[in-house]
PDB file of N, CA and C in Angstrom:
ATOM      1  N   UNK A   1      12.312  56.398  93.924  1.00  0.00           N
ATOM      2  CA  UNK A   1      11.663  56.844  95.158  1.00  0.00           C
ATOM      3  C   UNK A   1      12.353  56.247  96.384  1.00  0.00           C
ATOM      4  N   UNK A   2      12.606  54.996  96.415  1.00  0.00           N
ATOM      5  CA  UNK A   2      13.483  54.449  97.468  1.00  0.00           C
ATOM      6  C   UNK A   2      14.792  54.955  97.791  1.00  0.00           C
ATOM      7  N   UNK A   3      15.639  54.963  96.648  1.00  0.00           N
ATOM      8  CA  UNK A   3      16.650  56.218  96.594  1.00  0.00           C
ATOM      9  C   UNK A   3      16.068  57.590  97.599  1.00  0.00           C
ATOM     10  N   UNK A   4      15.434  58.220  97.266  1.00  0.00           N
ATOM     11  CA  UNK A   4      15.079  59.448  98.144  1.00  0.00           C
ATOM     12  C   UNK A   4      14.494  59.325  99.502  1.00  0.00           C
ATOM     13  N   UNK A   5      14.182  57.989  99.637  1.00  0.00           N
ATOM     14  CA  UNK A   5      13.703  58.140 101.118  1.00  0.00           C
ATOM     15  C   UNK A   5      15.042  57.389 101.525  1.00  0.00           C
ATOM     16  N   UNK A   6      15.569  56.673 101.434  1.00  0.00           N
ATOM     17  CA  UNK A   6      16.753  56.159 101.975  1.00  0.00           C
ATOM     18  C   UNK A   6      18.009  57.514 102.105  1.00  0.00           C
ATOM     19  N   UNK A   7      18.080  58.049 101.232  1.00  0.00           N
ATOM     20  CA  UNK A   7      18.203  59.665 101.573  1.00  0.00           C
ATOM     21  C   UNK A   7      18.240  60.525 102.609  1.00  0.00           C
ATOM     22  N   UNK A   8      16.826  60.760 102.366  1.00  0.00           N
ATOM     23  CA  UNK A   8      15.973  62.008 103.241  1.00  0.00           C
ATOM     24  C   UNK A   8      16.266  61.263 104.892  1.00  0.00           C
ATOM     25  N   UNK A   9      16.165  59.522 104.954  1.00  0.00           N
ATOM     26  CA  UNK A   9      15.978  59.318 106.149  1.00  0.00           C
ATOM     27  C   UNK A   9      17.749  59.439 107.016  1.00  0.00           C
ATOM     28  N   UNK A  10      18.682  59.221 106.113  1.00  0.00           N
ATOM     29  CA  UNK A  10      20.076  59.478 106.599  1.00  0.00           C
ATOM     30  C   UNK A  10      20.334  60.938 106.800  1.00  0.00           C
ATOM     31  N   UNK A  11      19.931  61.771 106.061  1.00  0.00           N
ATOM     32  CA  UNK A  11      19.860  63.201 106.118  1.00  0.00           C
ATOM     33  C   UNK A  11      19.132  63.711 107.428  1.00  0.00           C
ATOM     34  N   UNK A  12      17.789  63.327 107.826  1.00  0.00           N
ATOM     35  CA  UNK A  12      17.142  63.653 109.287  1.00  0.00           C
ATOM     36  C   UNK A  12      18.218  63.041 110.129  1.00  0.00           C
ATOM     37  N   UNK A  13      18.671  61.566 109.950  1.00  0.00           N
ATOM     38  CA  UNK A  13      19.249  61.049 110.949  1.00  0.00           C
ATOM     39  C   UNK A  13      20.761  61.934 111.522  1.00  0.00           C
ATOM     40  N   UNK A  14      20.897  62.587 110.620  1.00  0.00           N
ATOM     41  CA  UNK A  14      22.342  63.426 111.045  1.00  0.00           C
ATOM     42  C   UNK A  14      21.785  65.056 111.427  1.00  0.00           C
ATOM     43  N   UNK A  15      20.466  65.451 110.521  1.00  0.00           N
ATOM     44  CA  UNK A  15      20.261  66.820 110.911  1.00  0.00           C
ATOM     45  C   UNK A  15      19.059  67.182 111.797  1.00  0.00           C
ATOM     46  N   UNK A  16      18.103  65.799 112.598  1.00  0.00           N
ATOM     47  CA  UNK A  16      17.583  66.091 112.674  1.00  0.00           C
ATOM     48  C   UNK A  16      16.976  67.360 113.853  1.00  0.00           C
ATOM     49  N   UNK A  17      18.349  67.371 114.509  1.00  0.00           N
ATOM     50  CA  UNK A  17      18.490  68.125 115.604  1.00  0.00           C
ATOM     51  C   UNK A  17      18.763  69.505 115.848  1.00  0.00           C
ATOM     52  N   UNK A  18      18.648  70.438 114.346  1.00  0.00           N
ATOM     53  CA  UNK A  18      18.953  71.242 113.789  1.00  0.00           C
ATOM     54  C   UNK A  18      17.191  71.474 113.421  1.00  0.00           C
ATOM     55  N   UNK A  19      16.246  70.628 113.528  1.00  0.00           N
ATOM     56  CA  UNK A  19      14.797  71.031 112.753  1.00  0.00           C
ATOM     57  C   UNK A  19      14.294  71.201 114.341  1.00  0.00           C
ATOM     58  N   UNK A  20      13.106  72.247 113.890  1.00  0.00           N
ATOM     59  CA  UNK A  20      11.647  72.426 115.296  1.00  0.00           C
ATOM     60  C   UNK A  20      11.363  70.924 115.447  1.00  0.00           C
ATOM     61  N   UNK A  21      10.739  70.964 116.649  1.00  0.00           N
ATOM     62  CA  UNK A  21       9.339  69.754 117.263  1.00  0.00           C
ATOM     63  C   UNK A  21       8.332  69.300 115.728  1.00  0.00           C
ATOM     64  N   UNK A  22       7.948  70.524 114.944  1.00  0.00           N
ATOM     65  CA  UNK A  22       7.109  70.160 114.371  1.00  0.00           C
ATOM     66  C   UNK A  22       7.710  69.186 113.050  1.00  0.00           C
ATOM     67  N   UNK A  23       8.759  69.950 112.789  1.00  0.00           N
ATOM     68  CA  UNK A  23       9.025  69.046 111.385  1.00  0.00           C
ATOM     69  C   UNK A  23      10.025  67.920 111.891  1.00  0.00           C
ATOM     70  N   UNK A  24      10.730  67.734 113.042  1.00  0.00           N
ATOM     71  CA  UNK A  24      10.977  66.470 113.482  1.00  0.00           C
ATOM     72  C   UNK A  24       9.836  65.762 113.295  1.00  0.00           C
ATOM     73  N   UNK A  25       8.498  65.919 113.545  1.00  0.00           N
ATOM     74  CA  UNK A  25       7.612  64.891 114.012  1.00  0.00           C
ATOM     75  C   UNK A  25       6.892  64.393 112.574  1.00  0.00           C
ATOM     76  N   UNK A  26       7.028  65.272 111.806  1.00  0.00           N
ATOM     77  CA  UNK A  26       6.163  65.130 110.727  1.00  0.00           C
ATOM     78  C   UNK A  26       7.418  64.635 109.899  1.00  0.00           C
ATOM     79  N   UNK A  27       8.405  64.534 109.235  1.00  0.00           N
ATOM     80  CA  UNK A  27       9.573  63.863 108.877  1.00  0.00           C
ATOM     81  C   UNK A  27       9.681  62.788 108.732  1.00  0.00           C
ATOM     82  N   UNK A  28       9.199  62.210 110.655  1.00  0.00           N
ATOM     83  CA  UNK A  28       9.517  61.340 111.282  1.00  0.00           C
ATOM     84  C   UNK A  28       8.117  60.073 110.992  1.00  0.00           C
ATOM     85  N   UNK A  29       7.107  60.876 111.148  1.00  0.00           N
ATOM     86  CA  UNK A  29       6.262  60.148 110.477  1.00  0.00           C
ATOM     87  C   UNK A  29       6.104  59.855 109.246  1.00  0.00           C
ATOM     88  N   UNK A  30       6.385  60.843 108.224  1.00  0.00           N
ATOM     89  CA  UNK A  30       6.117  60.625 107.019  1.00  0.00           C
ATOM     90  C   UNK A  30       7.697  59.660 106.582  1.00  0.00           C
ATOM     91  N   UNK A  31       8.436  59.524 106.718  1.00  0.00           N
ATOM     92  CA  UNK A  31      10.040  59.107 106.126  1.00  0.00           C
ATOM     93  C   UNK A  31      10.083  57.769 107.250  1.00  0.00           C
ATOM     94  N   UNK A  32      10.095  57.918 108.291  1.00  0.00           N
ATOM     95  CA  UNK A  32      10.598  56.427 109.720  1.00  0.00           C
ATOM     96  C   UNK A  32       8.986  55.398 109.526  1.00  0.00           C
ATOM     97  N   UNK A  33       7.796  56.344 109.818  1.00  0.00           N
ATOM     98  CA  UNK A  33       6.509  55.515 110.270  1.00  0.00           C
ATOM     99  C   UNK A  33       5.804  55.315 108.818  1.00  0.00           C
ATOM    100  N   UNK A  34       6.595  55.844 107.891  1.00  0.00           N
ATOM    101  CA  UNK A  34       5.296  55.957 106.277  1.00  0.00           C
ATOM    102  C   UNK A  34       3.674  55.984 106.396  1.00  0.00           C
ATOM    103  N   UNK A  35       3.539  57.069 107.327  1.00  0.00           N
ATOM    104  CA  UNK A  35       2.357  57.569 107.195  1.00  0.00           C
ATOM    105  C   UNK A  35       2.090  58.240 106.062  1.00  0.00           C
ATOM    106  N   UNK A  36       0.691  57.982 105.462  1.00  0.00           N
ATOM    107  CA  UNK A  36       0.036  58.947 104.466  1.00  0.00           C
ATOM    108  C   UNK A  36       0.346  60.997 104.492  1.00  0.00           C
ATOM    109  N   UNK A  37       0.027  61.531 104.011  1.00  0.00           N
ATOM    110  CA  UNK A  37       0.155  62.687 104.013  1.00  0.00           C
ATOM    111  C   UNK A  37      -1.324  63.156 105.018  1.00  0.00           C
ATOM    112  N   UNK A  38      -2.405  62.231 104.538  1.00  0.00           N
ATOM    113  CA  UNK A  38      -3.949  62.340 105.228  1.00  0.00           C
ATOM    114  C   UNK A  38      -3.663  62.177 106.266  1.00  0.00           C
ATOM    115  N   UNK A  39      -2.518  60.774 107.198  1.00  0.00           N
ATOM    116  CA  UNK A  39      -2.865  60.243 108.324  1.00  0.00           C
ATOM    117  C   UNK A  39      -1.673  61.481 109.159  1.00  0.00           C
ATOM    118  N   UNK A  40      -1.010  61.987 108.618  1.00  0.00           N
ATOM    119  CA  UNK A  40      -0.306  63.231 108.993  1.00  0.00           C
ATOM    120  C   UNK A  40      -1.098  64.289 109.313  1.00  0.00           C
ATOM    121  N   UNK A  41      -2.137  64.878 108.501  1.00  0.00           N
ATOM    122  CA  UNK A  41      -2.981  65.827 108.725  1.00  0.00           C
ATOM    123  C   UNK A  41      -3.684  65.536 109.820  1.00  0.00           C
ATOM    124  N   UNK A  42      -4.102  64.266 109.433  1.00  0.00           N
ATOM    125  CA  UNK A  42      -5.260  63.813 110.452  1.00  0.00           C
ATOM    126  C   UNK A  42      -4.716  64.281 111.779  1.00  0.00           C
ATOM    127  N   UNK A  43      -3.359  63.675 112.240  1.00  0.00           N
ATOM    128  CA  UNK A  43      -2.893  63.292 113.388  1.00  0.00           C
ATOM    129  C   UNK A  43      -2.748  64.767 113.872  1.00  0.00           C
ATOM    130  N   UNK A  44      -2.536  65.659 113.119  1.00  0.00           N
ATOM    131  CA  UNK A  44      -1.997  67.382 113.537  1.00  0.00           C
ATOM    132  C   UNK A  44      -3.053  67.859 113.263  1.00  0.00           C
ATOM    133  N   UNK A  45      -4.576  68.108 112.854  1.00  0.00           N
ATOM    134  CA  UNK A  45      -5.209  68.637 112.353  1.00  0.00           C
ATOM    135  C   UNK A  45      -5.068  70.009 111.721  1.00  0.00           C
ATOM    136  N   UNK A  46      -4.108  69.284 110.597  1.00  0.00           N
ATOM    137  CA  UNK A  46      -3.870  70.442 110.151  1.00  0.00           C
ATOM    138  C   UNK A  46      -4.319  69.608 108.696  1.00  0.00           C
ATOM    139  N   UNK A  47      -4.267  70.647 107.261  1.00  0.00           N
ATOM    140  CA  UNK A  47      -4.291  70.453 105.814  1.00  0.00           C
ATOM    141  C   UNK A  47      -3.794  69.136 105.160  1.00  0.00           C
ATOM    142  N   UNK A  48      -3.937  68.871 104.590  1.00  0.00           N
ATOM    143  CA  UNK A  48      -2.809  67.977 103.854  1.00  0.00           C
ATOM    144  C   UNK A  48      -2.037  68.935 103.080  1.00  0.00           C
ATOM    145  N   UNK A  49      -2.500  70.246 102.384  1.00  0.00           N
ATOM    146  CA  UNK A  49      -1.481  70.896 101.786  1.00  0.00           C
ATOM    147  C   UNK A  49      -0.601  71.453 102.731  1.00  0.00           C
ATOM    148  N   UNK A  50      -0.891  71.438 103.878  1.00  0.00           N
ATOM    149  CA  UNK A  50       0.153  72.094 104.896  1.00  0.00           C
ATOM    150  C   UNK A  50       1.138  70.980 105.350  1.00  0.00           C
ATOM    151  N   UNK A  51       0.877  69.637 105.238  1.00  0.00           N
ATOM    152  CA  UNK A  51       1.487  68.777 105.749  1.00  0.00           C
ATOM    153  C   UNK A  51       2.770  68.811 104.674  1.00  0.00           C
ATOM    154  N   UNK A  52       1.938  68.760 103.277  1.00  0.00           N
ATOM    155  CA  UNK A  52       3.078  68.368 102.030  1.00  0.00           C
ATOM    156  C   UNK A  52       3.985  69.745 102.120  1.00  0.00           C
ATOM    157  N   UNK A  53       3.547  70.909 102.220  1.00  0.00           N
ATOM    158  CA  UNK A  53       4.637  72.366 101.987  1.00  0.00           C
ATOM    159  C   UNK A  53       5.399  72.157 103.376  1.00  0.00           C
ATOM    160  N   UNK A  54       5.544  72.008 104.112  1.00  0.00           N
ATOM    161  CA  UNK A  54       5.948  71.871 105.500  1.00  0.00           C
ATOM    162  C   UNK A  54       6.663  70.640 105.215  1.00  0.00           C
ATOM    163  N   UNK A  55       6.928  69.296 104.844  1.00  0.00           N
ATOM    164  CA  UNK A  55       7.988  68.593 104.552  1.00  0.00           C
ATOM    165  C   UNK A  55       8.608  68.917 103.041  1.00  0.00           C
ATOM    166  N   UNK A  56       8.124  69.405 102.475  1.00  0.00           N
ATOM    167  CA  UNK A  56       9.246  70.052 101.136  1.00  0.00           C
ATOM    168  C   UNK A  56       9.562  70.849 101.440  1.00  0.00           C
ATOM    169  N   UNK A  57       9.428  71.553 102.642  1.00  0.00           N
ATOM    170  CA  UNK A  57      10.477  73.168 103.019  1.00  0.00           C
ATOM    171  C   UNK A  57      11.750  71.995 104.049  1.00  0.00           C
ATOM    172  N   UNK A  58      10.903  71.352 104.568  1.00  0.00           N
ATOM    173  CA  UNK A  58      12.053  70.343 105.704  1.00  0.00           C
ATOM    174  C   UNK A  58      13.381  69.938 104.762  1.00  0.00           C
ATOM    175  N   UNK A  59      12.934  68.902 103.724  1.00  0.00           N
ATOM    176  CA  UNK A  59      13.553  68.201 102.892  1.00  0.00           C
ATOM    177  C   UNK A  59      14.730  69.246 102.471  1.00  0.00           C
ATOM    178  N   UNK A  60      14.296  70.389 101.557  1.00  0.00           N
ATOM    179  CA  UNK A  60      14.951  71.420 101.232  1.00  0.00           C
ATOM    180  C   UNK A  60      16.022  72.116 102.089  1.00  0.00           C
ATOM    181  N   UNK A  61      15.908  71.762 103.346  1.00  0.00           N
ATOM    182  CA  UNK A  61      16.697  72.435 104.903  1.00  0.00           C
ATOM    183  C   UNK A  61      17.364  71.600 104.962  1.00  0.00           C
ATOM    184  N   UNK A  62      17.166  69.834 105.147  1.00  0.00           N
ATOM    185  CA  UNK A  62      18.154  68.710 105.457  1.00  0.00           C
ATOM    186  C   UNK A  62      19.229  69.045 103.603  1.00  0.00           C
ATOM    187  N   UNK A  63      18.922  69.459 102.617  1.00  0.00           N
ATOM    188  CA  UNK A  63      19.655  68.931 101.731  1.00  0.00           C
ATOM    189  C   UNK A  63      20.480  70.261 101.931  1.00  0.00           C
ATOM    190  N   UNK A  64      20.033  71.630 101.862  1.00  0.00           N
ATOM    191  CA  UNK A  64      21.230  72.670 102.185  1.00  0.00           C
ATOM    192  C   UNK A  64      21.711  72.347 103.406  1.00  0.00           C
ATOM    193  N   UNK A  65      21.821  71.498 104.349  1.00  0.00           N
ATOM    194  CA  UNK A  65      22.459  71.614 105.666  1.00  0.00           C
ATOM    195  C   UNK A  65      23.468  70.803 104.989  1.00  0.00           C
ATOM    196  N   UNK A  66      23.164  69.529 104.310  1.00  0.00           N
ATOM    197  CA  UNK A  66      24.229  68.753 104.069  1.00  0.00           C
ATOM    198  C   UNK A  66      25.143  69.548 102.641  1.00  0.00           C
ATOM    199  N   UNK A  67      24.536  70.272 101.994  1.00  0.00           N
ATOM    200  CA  UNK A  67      25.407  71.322 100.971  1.00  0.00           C
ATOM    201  C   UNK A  67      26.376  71.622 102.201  1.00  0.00           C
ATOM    202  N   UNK A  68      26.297  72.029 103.398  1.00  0.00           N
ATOM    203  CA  UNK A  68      27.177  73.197 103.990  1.00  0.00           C
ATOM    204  C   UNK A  68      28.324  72.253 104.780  1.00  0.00           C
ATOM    205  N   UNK A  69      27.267  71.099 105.403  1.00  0.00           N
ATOM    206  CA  UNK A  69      28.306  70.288 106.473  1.00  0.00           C
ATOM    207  C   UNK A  69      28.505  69.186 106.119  1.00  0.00           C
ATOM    208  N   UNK A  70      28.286  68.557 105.100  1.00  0.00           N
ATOM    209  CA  UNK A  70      28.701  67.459 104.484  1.00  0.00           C
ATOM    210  C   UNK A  70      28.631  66.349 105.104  1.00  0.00           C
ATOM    211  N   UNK A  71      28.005  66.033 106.477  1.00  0.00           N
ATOM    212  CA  UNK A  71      28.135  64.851 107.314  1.00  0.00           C
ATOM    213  C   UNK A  71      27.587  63.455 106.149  1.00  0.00           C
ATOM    214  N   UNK A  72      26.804  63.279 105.688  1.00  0.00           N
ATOM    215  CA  UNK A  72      26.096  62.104 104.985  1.00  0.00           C
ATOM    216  C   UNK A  72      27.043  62.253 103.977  1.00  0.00           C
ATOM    217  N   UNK A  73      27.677  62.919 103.059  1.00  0.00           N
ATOM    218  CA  UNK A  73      29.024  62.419 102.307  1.00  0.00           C
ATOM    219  C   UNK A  73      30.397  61.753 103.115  1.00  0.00           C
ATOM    220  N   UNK A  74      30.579  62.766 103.948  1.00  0.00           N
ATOM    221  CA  UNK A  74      31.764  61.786 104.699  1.00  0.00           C
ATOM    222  C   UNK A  74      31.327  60.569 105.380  1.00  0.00           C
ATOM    223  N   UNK A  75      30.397  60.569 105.688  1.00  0.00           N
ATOM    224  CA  UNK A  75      29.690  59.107 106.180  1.00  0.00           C
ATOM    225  C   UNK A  75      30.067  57.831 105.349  1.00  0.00           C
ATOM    226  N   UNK A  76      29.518  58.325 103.718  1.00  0.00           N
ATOM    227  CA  UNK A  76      29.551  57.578 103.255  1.00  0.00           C
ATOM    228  C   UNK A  76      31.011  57.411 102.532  1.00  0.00           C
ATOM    229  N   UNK A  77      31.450  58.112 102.601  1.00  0.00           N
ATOM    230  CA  UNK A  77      33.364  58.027 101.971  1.00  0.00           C
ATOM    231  C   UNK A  77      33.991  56.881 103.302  1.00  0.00           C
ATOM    232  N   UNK A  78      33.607  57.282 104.355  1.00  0.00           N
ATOM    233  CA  UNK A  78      34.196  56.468 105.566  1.00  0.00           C
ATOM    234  C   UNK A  78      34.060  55.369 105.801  1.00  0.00           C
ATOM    235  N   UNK A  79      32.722  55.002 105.194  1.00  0.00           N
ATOM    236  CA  UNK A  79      32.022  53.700 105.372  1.00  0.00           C
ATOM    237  C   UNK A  79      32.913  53.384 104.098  1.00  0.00           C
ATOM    238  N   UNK A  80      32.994  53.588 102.561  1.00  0.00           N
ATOM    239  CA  UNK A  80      33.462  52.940 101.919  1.00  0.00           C
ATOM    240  C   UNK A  80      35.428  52.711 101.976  1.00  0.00           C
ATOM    241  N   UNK A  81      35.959  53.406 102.866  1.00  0.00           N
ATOM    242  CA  UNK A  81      36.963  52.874 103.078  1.00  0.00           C
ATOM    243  C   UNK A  81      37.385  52.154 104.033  1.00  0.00           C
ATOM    244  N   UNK A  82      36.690  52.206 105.049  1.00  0.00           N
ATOM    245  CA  UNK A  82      36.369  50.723 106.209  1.00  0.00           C
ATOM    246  C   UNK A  82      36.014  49.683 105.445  1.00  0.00           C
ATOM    247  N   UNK A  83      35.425  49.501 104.404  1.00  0.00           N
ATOM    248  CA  UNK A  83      35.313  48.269 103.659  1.00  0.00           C
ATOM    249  C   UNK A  83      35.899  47.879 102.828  1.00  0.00           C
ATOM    250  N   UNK A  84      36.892  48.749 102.433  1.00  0.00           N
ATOM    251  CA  UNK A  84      38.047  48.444 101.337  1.00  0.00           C
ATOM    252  C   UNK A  84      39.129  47.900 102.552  1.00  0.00           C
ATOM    253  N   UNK A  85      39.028  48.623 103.756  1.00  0.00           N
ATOM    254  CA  UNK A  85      40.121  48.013 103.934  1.00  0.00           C
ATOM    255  C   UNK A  85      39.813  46.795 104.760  1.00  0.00           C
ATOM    256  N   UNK A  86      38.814  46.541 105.330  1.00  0.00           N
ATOM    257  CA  UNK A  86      38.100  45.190 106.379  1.00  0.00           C
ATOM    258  C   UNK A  86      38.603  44.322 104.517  1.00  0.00           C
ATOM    259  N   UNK A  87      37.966  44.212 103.161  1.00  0.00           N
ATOM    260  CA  UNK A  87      37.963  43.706 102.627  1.00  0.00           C
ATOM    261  C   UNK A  87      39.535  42.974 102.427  1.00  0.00           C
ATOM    262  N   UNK A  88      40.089  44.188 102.210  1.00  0.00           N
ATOM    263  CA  UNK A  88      41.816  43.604 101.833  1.00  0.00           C
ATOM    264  C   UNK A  88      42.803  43.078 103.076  1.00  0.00           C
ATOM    265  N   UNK A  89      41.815  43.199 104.159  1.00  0.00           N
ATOM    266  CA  UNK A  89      42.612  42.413 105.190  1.00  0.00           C
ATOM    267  C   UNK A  89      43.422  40.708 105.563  1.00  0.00           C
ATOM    268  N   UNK A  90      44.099  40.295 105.355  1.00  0.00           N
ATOM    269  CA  UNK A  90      44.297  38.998 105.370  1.00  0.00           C
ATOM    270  C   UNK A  90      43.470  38.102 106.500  1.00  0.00           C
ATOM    271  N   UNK A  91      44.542  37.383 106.987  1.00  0.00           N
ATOM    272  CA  UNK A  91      44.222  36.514 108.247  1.00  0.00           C
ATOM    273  C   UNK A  91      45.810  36.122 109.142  1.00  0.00           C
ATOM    274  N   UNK A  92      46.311  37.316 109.000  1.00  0.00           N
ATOM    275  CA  UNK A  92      47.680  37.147 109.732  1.00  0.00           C
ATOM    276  C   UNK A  92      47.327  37.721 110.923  1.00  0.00           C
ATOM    277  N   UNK A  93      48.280  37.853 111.874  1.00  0.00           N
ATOM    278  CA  UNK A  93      48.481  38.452 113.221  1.00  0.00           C
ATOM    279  C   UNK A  93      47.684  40.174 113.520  1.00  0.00           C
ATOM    280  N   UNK A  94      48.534  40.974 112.354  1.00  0.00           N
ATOM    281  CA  UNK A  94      48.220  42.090 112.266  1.00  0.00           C
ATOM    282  C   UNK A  94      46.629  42.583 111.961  1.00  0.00           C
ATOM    283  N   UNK A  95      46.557  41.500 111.069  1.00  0.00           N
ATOM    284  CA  UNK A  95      45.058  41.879 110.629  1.00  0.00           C
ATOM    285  C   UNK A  95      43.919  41.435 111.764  1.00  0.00           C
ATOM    286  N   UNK A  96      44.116  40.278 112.351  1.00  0.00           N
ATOM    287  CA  UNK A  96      43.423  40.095 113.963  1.00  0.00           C
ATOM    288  C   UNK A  96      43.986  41.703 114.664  1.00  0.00           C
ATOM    289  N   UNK A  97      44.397  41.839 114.462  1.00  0.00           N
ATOM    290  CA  UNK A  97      45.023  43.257 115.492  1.00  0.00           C
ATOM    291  C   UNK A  97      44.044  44.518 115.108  1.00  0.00           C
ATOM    292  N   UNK A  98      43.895  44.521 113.931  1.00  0.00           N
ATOM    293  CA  UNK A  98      43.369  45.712 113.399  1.00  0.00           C
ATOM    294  C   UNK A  98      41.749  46.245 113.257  1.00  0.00           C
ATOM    295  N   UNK A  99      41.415  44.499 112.873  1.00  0.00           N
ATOM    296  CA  UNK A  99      39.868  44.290 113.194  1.00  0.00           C
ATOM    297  C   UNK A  99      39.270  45.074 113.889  1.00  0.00           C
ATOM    298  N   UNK A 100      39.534  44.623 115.301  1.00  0.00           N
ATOM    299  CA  UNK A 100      38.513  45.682 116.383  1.00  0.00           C
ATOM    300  C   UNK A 100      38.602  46.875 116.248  1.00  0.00           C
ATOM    301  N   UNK A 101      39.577  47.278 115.842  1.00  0.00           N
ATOM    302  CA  UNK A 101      39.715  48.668 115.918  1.00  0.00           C
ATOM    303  C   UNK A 101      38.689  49.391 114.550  1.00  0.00           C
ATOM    304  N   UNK A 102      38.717  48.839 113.234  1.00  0.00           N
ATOM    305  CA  UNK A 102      37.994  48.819 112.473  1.00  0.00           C
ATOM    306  C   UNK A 102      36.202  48.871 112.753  1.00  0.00           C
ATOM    307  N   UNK A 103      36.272  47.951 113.670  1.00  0.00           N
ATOM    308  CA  UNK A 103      34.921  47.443 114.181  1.00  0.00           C
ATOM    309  C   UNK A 103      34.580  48.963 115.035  1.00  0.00           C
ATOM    310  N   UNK A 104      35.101  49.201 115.568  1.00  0.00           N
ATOM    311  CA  UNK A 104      35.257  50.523 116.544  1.00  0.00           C
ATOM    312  C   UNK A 104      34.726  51.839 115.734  1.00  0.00           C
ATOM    313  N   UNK A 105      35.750  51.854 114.694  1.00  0.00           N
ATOM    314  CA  UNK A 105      35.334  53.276 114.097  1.00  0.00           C
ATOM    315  C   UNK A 105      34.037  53.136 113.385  1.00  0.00           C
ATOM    316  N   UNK A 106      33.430  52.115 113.076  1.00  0.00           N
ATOM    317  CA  UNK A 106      32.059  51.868 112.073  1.00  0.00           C
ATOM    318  C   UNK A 106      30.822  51.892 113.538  1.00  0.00           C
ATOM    319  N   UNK A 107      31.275  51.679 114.645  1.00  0.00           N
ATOM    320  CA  UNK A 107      30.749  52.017 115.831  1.00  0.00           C
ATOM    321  C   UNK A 107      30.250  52.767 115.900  1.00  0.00           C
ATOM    322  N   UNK A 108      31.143  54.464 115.590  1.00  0.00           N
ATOM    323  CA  UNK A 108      31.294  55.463 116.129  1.00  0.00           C
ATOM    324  C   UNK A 108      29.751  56.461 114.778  1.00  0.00           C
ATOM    325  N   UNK A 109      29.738  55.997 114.203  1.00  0.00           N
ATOM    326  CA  UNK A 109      28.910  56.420 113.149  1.00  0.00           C
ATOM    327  C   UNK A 109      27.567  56.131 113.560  1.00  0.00           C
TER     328      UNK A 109
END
């Protein structure tokens, strides 16, 4: 389960700008604030079955967006070769040289 919300929450974080007001908010509560599904309803007065079909249609949208645009795979390919190479860096001249720049692109993410 942690697996999937650690997930779902990198997946909003790259698509979430691609979803309505509504399922930003409900996403956002249920995945960022871990609200109940009840304290979701509550807050929208809406169902709880409307709350749960309305983030499994969301979920389903963030995972085909990332089928199509791949941002949260290259994320994570990028991140793991910034750390292969921060890792194999020495402590010579060059490698002080290269650092920031390293530091820079893990910035940019």
């Amino acid at each position: 389960m942690l697996e999937k919300t650690t997930r779902m929450n990198y997946l909003f974080d790259f698509y979430q700008s691609l979803l309505t007001p509504k399922q930003r908010s409900y996403m956002s509560f249920y995945y960022l604030d871990d609200f109940s599904l009840g304290e979701i309803a509550e807050e929208f007065e809406v169902s709880r079955q409307a709350v749960f079909d309305n983030i499994k249609r969301t979920e389903n949208m963030l995972e085909e967006y990332e089928e199509k645009l791949l941002l949260f795979q290259k994320f994570k390919e990028r991140t793991k070769i910034l750390n292969t190479i921060r890792d194999n860096l020495g402590t010579d001249e060059l490698s002080k040289k290269i650092l920031p720049f390293i530091d820079a692109l893990e910035k940019l993410d």
